[in-house]
PDB file of N, CA and C in Angstrom:
ATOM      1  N   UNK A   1      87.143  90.267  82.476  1.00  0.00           N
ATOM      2  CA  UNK A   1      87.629  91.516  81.892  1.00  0.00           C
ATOM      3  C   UNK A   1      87.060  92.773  82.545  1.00  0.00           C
ATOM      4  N   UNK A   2      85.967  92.951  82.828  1.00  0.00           N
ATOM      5  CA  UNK A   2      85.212  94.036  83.688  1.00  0.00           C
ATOM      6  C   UNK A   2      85.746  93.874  84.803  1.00  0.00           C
ATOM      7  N   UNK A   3      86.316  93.032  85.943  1.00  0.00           N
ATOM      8  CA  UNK A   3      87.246  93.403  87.015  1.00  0.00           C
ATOM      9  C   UNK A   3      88.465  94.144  86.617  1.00  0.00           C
ATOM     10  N   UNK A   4      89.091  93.958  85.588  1.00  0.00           N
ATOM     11  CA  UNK A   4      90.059  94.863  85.024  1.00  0.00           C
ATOM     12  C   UNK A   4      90.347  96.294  85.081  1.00  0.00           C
ATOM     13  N   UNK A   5      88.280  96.529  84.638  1.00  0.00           N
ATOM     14  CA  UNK A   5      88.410  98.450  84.183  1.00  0.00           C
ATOM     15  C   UNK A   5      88.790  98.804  85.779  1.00  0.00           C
ATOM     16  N   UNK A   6      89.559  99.770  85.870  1.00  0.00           N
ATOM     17  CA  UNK A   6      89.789 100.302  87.474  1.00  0.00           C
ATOM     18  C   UNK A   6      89.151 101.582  87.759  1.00  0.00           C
ATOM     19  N   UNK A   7      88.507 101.779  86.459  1.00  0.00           N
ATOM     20  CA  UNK A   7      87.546 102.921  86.598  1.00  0.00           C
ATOM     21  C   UNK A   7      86.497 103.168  87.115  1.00  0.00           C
ATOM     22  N   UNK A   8      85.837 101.579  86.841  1.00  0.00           N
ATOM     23  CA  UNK A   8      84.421 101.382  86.720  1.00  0.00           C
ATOM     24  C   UNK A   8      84.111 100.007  88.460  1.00  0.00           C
ATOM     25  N   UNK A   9      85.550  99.673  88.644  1.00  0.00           N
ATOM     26  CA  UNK A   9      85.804  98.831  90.131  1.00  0.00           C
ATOM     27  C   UNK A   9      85.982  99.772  90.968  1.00  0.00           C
ATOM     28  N   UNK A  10      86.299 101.548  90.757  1.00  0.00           N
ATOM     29  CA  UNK A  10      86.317 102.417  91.765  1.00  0.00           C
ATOM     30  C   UNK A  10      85.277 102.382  92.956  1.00  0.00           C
ATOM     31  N   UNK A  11      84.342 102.622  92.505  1.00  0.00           N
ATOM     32  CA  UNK A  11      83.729 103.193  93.086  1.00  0.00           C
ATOM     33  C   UNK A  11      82.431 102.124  93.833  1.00  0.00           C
ATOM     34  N   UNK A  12      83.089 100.602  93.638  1.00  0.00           N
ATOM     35  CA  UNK A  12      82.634  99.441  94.400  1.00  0.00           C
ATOM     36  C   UNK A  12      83.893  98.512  95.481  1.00  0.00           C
ATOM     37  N   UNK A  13      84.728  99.588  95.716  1.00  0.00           N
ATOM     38  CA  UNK A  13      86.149  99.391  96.160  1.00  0.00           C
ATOM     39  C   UNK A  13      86.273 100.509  97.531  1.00  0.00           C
ATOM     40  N   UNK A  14      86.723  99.547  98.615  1.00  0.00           N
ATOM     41  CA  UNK A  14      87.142 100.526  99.970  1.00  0.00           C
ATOM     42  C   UNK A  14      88.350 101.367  99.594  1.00  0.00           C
ATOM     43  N   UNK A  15      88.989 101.604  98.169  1.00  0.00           N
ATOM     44  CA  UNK A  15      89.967 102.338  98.109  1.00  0.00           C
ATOM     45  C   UNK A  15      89.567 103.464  98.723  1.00  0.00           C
ATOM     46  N   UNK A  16      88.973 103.888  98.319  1.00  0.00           N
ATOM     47  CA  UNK A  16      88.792 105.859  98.243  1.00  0.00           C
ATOM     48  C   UNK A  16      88.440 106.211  99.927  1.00  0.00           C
ATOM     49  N   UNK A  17      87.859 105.089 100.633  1.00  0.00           N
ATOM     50  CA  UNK A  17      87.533 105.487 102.234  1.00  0.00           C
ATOM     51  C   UNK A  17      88.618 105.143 103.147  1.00  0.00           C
ATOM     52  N   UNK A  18      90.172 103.986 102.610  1.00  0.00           N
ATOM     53  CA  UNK A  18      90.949 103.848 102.968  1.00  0.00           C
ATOM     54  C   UNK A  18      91.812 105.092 102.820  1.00  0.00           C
ATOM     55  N   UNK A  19      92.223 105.342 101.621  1.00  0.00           N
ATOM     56  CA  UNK A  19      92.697 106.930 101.076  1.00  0.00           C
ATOM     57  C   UNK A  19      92.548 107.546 102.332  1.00  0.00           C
ATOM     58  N   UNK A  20      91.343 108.222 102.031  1.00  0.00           N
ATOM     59  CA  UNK A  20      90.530 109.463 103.186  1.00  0.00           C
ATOM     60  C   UNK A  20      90.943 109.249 104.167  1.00  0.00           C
ATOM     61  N   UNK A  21      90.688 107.933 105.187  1.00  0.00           N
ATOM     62  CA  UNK A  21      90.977 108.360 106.122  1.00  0.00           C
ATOM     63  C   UNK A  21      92.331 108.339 106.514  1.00  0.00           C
ATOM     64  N   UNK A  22      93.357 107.477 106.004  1.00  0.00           N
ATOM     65  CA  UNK A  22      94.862 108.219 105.592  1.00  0.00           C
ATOM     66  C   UNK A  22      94.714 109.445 105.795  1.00  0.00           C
ATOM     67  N   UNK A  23      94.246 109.818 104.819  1.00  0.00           N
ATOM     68  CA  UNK A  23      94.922 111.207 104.653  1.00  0.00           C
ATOM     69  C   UNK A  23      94.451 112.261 105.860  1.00  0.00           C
ATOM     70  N   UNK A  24      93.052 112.232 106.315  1.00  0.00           N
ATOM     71  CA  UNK A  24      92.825 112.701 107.381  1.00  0.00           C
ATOM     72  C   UNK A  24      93.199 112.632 108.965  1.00  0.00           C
ATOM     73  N   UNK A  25      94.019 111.255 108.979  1.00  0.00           N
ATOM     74  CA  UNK A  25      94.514 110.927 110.119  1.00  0.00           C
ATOM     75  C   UNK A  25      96.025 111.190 110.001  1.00  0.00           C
ATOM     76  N   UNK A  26      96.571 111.327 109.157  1.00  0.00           N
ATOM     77  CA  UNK A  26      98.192 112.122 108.631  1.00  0.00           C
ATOM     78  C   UNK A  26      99.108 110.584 108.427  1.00  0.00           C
ATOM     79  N   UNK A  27      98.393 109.838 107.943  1.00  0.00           N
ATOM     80  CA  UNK A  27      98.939 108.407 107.548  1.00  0.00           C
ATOM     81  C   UNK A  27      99.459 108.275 105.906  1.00  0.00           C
ATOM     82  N   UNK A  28     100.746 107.879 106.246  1.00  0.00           N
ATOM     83  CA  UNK A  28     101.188 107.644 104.719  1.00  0.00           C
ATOM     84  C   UNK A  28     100.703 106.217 104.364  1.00  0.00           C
ATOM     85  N   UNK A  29      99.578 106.244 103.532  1.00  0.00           N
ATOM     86  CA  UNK A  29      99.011 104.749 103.072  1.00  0.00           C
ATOM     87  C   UNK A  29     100.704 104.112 102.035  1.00  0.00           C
ATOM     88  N   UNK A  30     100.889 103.114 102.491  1.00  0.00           N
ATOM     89  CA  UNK A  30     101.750 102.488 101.434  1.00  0.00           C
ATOM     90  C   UNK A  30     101.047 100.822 100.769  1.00  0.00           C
ATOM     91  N   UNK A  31     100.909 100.580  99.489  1.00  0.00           N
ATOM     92  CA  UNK A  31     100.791  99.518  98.721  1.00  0.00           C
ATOM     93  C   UNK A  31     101.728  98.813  98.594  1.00  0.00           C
ATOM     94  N   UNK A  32     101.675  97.384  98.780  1.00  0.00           N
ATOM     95  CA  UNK A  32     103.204  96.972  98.036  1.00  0.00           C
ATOM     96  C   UNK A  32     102.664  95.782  97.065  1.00  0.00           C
ATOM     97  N   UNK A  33     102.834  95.733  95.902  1.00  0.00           N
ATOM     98  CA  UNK A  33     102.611  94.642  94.530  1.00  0.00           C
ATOM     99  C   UNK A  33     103.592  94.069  94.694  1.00  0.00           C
ATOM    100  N   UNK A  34     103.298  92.497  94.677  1.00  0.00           N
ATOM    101  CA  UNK A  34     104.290  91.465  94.744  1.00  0.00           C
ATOM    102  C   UNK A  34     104.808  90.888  93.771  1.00  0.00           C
ATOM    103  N   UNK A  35     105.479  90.230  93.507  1.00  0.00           N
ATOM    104  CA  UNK A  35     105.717  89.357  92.074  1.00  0.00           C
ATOM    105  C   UNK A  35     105.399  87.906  92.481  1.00  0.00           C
ATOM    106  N   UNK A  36     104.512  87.536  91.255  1.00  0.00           N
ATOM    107  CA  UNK A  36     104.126  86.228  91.574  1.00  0.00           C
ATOM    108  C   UNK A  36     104.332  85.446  90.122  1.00  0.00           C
ATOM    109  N   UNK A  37     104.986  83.867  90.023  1.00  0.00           N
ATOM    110  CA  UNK A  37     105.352  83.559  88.762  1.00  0.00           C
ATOM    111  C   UNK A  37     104.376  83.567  87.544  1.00  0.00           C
ATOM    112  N   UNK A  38     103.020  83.652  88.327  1.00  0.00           N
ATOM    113  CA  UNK A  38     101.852  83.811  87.245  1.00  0.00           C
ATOM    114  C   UNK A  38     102.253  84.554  85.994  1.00  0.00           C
ATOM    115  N   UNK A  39     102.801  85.948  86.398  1.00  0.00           N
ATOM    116  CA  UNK A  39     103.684  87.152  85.315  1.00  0.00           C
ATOM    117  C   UNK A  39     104.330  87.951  85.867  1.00  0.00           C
ATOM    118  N   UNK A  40     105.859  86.796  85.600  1.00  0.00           N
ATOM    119  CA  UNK A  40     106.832  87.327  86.441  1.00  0.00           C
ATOM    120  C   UNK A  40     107.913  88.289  85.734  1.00  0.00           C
ATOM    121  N   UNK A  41     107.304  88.515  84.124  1.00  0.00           N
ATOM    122  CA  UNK A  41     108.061  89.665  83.680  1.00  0.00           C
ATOM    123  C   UNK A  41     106.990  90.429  83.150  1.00  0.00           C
ATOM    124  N   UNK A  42     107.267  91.749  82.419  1.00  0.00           N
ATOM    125  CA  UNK A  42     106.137  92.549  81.841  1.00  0.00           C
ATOM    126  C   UNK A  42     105.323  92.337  80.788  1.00  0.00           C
ATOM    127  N   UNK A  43     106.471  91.211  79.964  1.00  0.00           N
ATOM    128  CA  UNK A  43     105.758  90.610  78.771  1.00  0.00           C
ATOM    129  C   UNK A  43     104.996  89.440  79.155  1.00  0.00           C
ATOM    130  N   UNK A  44     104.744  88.864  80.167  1.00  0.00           N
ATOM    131  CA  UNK A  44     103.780  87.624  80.214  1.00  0.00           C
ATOM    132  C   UNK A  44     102.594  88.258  80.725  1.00  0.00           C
ATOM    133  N   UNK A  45     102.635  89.379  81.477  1.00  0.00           N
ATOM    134  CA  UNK A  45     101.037  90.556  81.973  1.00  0.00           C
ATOM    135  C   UNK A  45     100.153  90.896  81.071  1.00  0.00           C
ATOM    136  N   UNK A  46      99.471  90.544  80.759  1.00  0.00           N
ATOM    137  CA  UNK A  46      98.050  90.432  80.251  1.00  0.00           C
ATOM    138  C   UNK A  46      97.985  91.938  80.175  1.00  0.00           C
ATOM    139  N   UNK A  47      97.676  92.661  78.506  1.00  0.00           N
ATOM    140  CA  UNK A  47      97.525  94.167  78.218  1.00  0.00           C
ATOM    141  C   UNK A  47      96.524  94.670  79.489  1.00  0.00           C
ATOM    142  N   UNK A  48      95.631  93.952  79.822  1.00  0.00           N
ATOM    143  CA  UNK A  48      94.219  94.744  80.276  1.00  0.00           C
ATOM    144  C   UNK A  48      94.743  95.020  81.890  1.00  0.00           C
ATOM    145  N   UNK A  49      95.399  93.663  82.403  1.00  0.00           N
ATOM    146  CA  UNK A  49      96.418  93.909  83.968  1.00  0.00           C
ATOM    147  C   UNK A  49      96.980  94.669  83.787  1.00  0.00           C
ATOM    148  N   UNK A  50      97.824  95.029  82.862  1.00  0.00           N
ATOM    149  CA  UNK A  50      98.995  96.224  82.560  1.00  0.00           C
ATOM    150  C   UNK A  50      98.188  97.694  82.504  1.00  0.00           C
ATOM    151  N   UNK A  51      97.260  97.797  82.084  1.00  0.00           N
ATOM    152  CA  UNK A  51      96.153  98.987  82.324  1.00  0.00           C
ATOM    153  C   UNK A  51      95.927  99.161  83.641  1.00  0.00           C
ATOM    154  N   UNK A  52      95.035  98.309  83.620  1.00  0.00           N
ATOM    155  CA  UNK A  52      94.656  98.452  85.338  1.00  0.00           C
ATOM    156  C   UNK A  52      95.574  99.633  86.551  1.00  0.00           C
ATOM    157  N   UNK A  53      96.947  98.688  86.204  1.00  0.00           N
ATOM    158  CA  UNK A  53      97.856  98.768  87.085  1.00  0.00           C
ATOM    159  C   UNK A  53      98.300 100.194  86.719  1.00  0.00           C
ATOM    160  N   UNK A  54      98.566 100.915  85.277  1.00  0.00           N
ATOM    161  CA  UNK A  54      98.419 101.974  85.075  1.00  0.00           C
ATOM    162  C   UNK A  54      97.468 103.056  85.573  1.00  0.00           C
ATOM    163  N   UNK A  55      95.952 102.076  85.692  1.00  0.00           N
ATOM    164  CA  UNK A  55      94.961 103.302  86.264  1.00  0.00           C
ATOM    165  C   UNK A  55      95.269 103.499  87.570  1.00  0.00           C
ATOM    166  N   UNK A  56      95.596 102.564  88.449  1.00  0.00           N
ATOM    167  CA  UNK A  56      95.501 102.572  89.459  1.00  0.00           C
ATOM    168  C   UNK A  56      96.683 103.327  90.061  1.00  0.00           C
ATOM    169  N   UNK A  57      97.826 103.229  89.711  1.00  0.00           N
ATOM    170  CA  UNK A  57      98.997 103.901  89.665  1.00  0.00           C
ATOM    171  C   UNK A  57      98.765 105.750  89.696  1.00  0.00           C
ATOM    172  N   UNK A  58      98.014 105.717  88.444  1.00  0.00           N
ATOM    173  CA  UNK A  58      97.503 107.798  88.490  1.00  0.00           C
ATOM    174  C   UNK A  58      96.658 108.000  89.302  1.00  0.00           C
ATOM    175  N   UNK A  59      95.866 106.768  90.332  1.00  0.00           N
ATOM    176  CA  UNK A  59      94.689 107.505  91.222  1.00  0.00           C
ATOM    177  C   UNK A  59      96.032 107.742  92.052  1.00  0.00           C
ATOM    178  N   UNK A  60      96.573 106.477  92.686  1.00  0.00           N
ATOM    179  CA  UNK A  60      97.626 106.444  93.515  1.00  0.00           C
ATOM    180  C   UNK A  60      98.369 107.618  93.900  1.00  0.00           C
ATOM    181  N   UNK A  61      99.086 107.976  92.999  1.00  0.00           N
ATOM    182  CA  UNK A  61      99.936 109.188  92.580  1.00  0.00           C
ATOM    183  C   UNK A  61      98.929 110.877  93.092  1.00  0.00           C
ATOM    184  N   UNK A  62      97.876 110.713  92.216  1.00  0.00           N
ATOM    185  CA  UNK A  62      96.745 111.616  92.882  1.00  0.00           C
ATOM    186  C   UNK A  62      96.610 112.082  94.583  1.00  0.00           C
ATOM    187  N   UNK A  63      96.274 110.879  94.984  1.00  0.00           N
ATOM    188  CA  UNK A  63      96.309 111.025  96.263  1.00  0.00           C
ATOM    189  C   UNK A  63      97.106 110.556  97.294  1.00  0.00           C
ATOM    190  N   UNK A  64      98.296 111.085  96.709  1.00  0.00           N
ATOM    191  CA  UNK A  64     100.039 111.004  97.475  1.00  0.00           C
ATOM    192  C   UNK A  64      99.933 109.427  98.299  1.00  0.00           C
ATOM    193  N   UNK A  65      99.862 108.330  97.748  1.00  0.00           N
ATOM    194  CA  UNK A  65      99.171 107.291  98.011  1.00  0.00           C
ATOM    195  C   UNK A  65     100.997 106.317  97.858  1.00  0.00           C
ATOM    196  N   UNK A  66     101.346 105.558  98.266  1.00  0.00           N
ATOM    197  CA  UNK A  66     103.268 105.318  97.482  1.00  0.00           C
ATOM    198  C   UNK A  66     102.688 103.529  97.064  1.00  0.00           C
ATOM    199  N   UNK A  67     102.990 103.503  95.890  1.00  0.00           N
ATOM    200  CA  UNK A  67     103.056 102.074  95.865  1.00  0.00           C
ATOM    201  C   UNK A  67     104.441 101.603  95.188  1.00  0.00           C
ATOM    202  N   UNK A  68     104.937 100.451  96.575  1.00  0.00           N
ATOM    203  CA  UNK A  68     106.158  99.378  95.938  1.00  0.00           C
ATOM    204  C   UNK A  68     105.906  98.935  94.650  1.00  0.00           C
ATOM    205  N   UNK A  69     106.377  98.523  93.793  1.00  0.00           N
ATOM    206  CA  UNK A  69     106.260  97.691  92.897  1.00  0.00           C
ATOM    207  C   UNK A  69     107.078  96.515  92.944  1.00  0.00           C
ATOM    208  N   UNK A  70     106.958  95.509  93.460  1.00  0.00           N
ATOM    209  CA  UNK A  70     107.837  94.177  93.041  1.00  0.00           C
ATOM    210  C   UNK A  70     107.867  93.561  92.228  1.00  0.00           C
ATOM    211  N   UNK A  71     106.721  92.901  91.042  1.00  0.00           N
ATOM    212  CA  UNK A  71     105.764  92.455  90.638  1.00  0.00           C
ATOM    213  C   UNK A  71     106.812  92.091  89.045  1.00  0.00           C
ATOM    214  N   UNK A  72     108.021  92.847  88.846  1.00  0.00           N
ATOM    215  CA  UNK A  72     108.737  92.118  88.209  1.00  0.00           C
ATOM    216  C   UNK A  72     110.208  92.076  87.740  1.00  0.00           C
ATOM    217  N   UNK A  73     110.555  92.518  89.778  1.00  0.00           N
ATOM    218  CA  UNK A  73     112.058  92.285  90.568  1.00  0.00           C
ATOM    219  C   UNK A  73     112.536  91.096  89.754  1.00  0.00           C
ATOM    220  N   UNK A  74     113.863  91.548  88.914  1.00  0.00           N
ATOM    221  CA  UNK A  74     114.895  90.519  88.360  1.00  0.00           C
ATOM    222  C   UNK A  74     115.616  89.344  90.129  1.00  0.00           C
ATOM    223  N   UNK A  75     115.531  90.063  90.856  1.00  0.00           N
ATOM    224  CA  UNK A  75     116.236  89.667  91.721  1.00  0.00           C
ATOM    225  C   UNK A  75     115.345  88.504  92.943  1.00  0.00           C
ATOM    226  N   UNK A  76     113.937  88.480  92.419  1.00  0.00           N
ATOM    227  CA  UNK A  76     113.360  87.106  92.921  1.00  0.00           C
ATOM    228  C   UNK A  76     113.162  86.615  91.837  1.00  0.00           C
ATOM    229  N   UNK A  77     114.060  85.708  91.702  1.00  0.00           N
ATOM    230  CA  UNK A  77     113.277  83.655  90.296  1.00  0.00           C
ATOM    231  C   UNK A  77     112.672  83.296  91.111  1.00  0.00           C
ATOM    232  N   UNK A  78     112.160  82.265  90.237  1.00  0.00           N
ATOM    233  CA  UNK A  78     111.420  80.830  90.476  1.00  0.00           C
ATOM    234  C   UNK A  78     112.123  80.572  91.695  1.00  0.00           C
ATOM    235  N   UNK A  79     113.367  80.315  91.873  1.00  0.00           N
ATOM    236  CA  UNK A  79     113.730  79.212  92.609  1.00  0.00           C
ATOM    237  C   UNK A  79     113.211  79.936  94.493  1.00  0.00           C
ATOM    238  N   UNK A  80     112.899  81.462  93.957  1.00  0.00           N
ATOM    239  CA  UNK A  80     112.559  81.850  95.896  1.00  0.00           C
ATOM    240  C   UNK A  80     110.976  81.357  95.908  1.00  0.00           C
ATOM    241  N   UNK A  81     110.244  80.591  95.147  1.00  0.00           N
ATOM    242  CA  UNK A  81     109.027  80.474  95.618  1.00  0.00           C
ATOM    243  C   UNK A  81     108.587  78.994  95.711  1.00  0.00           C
ATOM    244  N   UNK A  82     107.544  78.770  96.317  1.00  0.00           N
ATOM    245  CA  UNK A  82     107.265  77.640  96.809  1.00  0.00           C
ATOM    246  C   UNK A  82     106.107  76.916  95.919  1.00  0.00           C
ATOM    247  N   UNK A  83     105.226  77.736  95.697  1.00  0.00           N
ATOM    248  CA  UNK A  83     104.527  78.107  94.604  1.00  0.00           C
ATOM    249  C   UNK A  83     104.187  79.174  93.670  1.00  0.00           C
ATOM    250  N   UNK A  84     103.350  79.371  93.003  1.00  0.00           N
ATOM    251  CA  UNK A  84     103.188  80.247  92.134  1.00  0.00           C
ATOM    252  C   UNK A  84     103.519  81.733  92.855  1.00  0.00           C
ATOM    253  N   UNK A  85     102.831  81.955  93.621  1.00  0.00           N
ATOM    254  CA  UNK A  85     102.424  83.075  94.647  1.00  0.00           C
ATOM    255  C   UNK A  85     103.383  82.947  95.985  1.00  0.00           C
ATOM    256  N   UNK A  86     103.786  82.064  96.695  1.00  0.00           N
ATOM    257  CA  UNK A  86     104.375  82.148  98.164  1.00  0.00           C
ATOM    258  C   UNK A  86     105.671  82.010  97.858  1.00  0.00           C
ATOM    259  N   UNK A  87     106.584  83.017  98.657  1.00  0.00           N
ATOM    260  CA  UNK A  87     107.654  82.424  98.634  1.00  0.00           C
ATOM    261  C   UNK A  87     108.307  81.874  99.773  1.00  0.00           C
ATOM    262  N   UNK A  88     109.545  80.954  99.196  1.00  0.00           N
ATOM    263  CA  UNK A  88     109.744  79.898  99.913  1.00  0.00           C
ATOM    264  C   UNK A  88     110.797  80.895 101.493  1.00  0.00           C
ATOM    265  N   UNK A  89     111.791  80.279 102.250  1.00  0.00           N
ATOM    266  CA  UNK A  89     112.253  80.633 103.036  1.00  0.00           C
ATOM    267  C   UNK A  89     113.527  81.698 102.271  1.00  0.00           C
ATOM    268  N   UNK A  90     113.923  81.329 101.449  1.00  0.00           N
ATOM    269  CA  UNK A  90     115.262  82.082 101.195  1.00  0.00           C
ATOM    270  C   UNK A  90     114.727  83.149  99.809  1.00  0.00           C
ATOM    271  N   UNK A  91     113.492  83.060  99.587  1.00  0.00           N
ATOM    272  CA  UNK A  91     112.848  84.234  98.841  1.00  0.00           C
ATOM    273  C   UNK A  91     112.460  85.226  99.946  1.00  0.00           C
ATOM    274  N   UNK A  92     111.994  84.740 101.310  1.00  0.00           N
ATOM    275  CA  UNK A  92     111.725  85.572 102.420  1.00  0.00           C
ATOM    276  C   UNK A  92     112.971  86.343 102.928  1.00  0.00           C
ATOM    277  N   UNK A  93     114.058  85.440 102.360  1.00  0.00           N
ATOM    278  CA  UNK A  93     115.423  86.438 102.957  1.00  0.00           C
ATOM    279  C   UNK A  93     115.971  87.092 102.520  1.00  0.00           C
ATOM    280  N   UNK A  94     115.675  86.936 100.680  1.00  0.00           N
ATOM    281  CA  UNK A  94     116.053  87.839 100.040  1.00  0.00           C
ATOM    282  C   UNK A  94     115.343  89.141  99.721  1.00  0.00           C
ATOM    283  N   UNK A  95     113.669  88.718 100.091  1.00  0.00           N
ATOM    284  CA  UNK A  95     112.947  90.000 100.023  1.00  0.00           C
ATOM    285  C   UNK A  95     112.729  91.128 101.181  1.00  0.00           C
ATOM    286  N   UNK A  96     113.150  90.418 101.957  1.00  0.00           N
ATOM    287  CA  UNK A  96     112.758  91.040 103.190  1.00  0.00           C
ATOM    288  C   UNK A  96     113.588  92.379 103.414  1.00  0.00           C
ATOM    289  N   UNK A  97     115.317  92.211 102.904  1.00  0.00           N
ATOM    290  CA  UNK A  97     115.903  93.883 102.885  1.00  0.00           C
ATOM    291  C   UNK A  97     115.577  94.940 101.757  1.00  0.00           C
ATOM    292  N   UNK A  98     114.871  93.863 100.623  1.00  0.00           N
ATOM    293  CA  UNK A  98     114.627  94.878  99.642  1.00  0.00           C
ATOM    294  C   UNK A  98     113.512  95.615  99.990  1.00  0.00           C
ATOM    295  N   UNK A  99     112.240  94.988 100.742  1.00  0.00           N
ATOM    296  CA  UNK A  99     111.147  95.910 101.072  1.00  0.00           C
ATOM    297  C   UNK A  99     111.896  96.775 101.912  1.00  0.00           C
ATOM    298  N   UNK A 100     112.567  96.479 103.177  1.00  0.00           N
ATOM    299  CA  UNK A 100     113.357  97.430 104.212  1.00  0.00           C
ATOM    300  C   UNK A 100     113.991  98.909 103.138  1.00  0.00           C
ATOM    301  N   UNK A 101     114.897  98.576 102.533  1.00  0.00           N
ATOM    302  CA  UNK A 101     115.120  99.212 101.463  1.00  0.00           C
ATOM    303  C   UNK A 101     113.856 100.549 100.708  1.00  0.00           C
ATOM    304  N   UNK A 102     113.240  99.698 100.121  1.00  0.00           N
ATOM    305  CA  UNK A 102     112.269 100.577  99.276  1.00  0.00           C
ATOM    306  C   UNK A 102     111.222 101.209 100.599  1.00  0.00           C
ATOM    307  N   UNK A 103     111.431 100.960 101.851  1.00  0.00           N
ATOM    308  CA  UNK A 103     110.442 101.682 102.907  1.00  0.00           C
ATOM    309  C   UNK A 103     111.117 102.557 103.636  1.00  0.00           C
ATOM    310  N   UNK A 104     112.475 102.617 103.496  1.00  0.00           N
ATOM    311  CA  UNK A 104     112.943 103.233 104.176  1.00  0.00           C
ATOM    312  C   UNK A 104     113.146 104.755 104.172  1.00  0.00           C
ATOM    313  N   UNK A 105     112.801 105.420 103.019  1.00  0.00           N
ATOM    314  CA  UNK A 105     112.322 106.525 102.307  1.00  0.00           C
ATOM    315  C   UNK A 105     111.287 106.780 103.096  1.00  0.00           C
ATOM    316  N   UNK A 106     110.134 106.119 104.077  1.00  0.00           N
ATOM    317  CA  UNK A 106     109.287 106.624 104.162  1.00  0.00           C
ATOM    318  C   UNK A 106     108.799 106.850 105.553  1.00  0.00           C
ATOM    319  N   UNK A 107     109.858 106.157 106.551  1.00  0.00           N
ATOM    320  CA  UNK A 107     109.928 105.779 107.833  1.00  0.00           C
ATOM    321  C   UNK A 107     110.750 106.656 108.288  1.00  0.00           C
ATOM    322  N   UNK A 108     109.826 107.481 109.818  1.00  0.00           N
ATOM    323  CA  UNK A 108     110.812 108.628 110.456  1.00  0.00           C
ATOM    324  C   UNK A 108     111.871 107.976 111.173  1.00  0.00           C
TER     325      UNK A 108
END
């Protein structure tokens, strides 16, 4: 549960020196959250993950930071993964234009 607080994991986390130097080198840092069947909708996410992901989201936002969210895309099931976490070949084909998609906003 204490890996959870994202308050208190700040400041034992390369976030903030990754940030920086982004931002000092004129780099758009991008995140991308995956969906994995562990909690593959919003109601199986554990309140304290669902925080987290909230805190982390307003540092994010703070420091013009973009994060994807995949993490609970109707448009990957079960059936694109191999396991819990990997997906299989035709989850790779179906994800692969949606990241293109959601990056393309951000690419000169």
């Amino acid at each position: 549960p204490d890996k959870l607080d994202f308050e208190s994991q700040l400041p034992l986390s390369f976030l903030p020196e990754i940030v920086r130097l982004c931002n000092e080198n004129g780099i758009q840092l991008i995140l991308v959250r995956m969906k994995t069947l562990r909690y593959p909708n919003q109601a199986t996410e554990p309140r304290a993950l669902s925080e987290y992901i909230s805190d982390l989201r307003a540092y994010l936002d703070q420091n013009d930071v973009v994060l994807l969210d995949f993490s609970h895309d109707d448009r990957l099931t079960p059936d694109h993964f191999l396991d819990s976490v990997h997906m299989n070949a035709e989850g790779r084909a179906v994800f692969t234009p949606m990241l293109a998609d959601a990056l393309r906003p951000y690419l000169p």
